[in-house]
Protein backbone atom coordinates (compact mmCIF):
# COMPACT_ATOMS: atom_id res chain seq x y z
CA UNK A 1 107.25 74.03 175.75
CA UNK A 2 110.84 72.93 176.30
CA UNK A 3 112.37 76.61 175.93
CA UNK A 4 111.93 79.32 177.61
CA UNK A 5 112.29 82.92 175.58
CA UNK A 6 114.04 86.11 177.54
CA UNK A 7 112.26 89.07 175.60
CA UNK A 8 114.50 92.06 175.32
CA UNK A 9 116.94 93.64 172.90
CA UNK A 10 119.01 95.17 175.76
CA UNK A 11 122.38 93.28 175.59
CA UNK A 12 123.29 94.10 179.23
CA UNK A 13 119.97 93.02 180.65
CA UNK A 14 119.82 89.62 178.33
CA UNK A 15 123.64 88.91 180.21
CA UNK A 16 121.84 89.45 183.45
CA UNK A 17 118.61 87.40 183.31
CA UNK A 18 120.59 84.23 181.16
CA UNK A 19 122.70 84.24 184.25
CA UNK A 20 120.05 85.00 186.49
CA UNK A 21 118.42 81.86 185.22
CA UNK A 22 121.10 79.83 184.73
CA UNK A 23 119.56 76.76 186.89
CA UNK A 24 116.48 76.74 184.60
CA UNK A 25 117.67 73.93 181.95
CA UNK A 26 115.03 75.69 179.48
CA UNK A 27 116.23 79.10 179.06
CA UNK A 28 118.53 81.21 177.53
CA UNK A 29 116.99 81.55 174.12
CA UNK A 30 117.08 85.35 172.75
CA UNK A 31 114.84 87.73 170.45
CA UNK A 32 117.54 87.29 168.02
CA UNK A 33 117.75 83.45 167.99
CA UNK A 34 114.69 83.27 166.83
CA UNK A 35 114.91 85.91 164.26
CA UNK A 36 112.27 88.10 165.90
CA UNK A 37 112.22 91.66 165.31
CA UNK A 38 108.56 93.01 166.14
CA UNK A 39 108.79 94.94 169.05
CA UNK A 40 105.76 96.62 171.27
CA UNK A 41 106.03 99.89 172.88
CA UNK A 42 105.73 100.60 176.58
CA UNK A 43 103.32 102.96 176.98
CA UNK A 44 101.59 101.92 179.84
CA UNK A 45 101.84 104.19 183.52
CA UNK A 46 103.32 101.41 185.81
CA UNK A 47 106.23 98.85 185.71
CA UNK A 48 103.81 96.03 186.32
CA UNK A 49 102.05 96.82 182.87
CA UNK A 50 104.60 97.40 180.95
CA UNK A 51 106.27 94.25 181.74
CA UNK A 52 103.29 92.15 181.43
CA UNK A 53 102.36 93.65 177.47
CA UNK A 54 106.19 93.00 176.96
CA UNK A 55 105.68 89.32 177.93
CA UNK A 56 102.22 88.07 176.68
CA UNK A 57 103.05 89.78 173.30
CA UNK A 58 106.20 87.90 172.54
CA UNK A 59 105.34 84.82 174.46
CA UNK A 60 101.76 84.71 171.71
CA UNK A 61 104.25 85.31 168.63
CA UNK A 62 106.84 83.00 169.84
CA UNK A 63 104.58 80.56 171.38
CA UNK A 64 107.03 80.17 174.11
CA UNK A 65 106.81 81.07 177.55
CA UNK A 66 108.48 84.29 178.07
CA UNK A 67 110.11 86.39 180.57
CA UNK A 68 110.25 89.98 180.08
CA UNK A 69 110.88 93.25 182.39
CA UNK A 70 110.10 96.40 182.83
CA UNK A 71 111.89 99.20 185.48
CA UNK A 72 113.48 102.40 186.23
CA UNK A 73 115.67 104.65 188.35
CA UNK A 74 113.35 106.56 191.28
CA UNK A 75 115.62 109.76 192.44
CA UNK A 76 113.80 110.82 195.83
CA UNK A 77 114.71 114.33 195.56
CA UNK A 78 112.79 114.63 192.24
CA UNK A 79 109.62 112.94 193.58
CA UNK A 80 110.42 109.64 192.11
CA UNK A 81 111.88 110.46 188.49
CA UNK A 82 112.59 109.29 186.23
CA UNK A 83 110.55 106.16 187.02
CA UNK A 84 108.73 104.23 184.43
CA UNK A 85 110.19 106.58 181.37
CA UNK A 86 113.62 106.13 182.83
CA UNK A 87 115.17 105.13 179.38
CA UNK A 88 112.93 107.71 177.36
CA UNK A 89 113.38 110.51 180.14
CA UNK A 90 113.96 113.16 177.00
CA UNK A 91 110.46 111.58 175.30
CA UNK A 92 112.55 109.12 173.04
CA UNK A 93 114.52 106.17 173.76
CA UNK A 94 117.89 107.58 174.92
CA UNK A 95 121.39 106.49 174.43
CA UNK A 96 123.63 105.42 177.15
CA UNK A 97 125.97 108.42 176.50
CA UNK A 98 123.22 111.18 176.09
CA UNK A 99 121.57 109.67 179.54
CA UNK A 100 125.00 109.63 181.46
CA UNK A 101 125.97 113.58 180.05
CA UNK A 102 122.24 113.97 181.38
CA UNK A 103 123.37 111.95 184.84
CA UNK A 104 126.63 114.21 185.06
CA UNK A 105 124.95 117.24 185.25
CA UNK A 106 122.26 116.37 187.66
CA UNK A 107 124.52 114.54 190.42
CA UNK A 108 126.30 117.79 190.72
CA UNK A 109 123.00 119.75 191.23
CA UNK A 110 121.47 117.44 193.78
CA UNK A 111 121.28 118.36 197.61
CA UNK A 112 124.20 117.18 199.79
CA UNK A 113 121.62 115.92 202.32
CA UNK A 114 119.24 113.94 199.75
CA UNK A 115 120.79 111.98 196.91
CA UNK A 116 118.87 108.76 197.58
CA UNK A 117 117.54 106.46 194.60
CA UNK A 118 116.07 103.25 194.35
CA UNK A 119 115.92 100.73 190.83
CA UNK A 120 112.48 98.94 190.48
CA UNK A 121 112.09 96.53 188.30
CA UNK A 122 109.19 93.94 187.49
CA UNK A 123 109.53 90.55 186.15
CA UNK A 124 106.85 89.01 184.27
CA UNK A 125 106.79 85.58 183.07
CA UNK A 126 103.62 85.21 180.55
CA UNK A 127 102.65 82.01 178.58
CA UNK A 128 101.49 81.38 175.10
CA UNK A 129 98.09 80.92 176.53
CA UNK A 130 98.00 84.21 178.11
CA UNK A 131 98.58 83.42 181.70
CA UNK A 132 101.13 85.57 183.45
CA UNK A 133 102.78 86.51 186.48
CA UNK A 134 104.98 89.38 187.91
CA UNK A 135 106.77 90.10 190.74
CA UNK A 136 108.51 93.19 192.02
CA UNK A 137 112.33 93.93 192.70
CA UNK A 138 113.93 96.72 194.45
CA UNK A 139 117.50 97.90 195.51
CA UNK A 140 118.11 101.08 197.51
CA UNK A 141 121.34 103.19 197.27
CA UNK A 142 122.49 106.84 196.57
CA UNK A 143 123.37 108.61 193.44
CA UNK A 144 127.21 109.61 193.33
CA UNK A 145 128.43 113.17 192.69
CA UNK A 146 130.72 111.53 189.81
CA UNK A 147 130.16 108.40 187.63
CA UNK A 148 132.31 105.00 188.11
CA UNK A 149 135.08 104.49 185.81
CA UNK A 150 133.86 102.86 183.06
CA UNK A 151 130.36 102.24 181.40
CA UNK A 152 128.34 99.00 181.85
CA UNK A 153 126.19 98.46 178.24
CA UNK A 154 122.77 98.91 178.28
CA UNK A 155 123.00 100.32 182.32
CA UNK A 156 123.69 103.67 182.06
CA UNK A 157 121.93 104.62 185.57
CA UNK A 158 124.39 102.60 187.05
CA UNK A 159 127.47 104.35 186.67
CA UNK A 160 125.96 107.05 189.16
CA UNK A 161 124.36 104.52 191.37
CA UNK A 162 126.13 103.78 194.83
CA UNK A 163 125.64 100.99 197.40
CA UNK A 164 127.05 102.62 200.78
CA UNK A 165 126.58 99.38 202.72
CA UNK A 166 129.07 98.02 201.04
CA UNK A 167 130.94 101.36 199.40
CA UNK A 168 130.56 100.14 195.82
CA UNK A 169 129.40 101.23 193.00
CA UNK A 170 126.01 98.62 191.62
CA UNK A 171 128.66 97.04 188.85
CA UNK A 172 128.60 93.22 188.32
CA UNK A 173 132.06 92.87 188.37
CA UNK A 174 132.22 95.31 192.07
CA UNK A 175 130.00 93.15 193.51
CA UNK A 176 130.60 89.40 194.86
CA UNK A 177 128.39 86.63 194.29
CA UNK A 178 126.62 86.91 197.43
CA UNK A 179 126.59 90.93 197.47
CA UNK A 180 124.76 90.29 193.90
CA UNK A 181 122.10 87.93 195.71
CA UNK A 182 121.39 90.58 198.20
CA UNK A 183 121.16 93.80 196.36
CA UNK A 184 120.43 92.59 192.64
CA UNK A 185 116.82 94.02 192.02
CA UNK A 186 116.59 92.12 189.06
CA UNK A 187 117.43 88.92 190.73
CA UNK A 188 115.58 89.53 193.83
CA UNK A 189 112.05 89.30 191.36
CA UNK A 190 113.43 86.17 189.19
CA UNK A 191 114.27 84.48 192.62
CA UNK A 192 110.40 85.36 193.41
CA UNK A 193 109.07 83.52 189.77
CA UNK A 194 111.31 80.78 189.88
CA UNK A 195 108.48 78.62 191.79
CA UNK A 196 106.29 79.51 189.17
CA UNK A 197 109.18 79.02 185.71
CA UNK A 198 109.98 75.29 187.67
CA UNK A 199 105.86 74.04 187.87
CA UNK A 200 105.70 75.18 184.46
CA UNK A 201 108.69 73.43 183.29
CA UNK A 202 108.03 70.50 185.56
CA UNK A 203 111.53 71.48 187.06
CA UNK A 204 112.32 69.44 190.31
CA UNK A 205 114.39 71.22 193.15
């Protein structure tokens, strides 16, 4: 077991967790390096599940250990939605353009004193075997009355989504390395699993 396999077809989130991981000699290999194009639905009702099918089912056909996520955007004001069908909010998988015309209209219908949000995500890391383990990370912020400049691929939450600690917008290239440390939810649950990737790997810190 010498690689290790980052399961998803969403170019933005395959940038994030190969940089994410970018002190784990092993990984980096894609869906599309190894000419894999089965896919699984997530159907399950939590983050934690969907994650966790995501990763045992690619790690079993790849026979690599695998990393795979699952999250969503949680608007308070609508009692936590879209959540877990964040990306099929209309009951299919949405573009990034039909999702941020969806976004437009929304932030301007929102109350002044309530626009908070929150991205979960979950990060499993599942062996061939079966084993796995998840872990849970989470970034608070607000969503803006008008989107950032420009769209970030495969992220289309994020144009909307604003940090007011630090008056920025949750872009990779707004934030510095260390403001990516602390608000990152994605990192925040690879951080957590990296204990877990290194034992595997018989990685020494």
């Amino acid at each position: 077991m010498n690689k290790l396999l980052i399961a998803t077809k969403n170019p933005g989130k395959l940038f994030e967790l190969k940089s994410f991981l970018s002190d784990i000699p092993h990984a980096g290999v894609s869906l599309s390096d190894l000419h894999i194009t089965e896919d699984i639905e997530e159907t399950a009702k939590t983050y934690k599940e969907n994650a966790e099918k995501k990763a045992t089912f690619f790690a079993k056909i790849s026979g690599l250990p695998t990393i795979a996520d699952d999250g969503g955007l949680e608007i308070e004001a609508l009692g936590g939605a879209p959540g877990v069908v964040s990306r099929r909010w209309f009951g299919y998988e949405a573009s990034d353009d039909e999702l941020i015309a969806h976004m437009e209209k929304l932030a301007r219908e929102l109350p002044a004193n309530n626009r908070k949000a929150r991205f979960v995500t979950v990060v499993s890391f599942a062996l061939p075997d079966g084993r796995v383990w998840s872990k849970e990370g989470t970034v608070d912020g607000i969503i803006a009355e008008k989107p950032y400049a420009r769209k970030l691929q495969g992220y289309p939450f994020r144009s909307f989504f604003y940090l007011p600690e630090v008056n920025k917008y949750y872009f990779e290239t707004e934030l510095t390395a260390d403001e990516q440390r602390k608000y990152n939810h994605r990192y925040k649950a690879i951080e957590k699993l990296k204990p877990m990737i290194r034992k595997v790997f018989r990685i020494k810190y």
